[in-house]
Protein backbone atom coordinates (compact mmCIF):
# COMPACT_ATOMS: atom_id res chain seq x y z
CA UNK A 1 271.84 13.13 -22.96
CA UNK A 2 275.22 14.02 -24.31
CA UNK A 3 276.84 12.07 -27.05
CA UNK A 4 280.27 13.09 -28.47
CA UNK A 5 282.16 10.89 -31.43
CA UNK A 6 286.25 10.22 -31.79
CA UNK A 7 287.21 12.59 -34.50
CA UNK A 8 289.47 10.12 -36.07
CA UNK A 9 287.31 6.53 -35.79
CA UNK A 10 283.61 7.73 -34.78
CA UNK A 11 283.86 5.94 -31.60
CA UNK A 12 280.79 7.28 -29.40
CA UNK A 13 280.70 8.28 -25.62
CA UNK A 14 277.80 8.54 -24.26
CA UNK A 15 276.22 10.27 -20.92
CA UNK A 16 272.71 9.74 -20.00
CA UNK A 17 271.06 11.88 -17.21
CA UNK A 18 267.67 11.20 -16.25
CA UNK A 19 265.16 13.32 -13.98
CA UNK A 20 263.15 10.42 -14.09
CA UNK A 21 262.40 7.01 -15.72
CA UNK A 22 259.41 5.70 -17.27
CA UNK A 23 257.51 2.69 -15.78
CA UNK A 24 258.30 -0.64 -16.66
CA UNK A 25 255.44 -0.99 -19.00
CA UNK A 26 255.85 1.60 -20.95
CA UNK A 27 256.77 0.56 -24.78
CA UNK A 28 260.03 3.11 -24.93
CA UNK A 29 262.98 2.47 -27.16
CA UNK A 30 266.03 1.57 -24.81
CA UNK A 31 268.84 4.03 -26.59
CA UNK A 32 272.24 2.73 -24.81
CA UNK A 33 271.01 -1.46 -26.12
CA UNK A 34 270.14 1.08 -30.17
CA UNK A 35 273.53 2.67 -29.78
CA UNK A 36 275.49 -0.32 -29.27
CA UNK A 37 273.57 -1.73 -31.85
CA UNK A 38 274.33 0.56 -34.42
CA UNK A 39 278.24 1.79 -33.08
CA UNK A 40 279.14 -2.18 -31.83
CA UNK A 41 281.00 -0.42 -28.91
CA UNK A 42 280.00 2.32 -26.64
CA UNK A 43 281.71 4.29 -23.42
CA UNK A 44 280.03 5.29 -20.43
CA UNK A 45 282.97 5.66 -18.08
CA UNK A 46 284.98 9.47 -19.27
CA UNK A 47 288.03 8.12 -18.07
CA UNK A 48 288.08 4.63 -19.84
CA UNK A 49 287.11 6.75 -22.57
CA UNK A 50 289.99 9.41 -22.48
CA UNK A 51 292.46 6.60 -22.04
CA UNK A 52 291.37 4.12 -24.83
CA UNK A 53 290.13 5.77 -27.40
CA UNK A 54 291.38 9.34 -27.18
CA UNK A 55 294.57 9.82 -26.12
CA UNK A 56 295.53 6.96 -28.94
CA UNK A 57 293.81 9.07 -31.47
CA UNK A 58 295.99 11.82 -30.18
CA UNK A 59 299.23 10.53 -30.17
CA UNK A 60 298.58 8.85 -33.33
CA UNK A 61 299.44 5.36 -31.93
CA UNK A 62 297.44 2.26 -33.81
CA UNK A 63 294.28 1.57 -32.20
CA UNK A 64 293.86 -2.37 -31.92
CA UNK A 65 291.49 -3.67 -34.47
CA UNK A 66 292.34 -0.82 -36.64
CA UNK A 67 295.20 -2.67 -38.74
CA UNK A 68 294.45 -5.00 -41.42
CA UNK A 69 296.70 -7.19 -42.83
CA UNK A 70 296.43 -8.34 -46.35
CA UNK A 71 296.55 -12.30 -47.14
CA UNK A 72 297.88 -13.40 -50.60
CA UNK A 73 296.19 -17.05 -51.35
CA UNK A 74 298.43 -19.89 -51.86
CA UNK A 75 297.50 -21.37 -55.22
């Protein structure tokens, strides 16, 4: 299994190689279904990867959902 992060936002890519799977039955944790849990997103595909998360990061362009905007209440 190989997981690398974004150095910038911690986004996680990960590549899972298996010689070979457990039954069914067997009471294993499935770690893609914790990852997303725990990272919300996760890559699979290198190439998606490259092009939407780290060649942003690279050329230091804003990554969407990255911005926040700040509201000022109307009292």
């Amino acid at each position: 299994m190989t997981i690398c992060l974004s150095s910038k936002r911690l986004i996680p890519f990960v590549k899972i190689a298996y010689t070979r799977k457990a039954p069914p039955f067997a009471k294993i944790d499935d770690i893609e279904q914790l990852l997303t849990k725990h990272y919300g997103t996760i890559y699979t595909d290198l190439a998606k990867y490259t092009a939407e998360v780290l060649e942003p990061e690279k050329a230091g362009l804003s990554i969407p959902g990255s911005e926040f905007k700040a509201f000022e209440s109307e009292d």
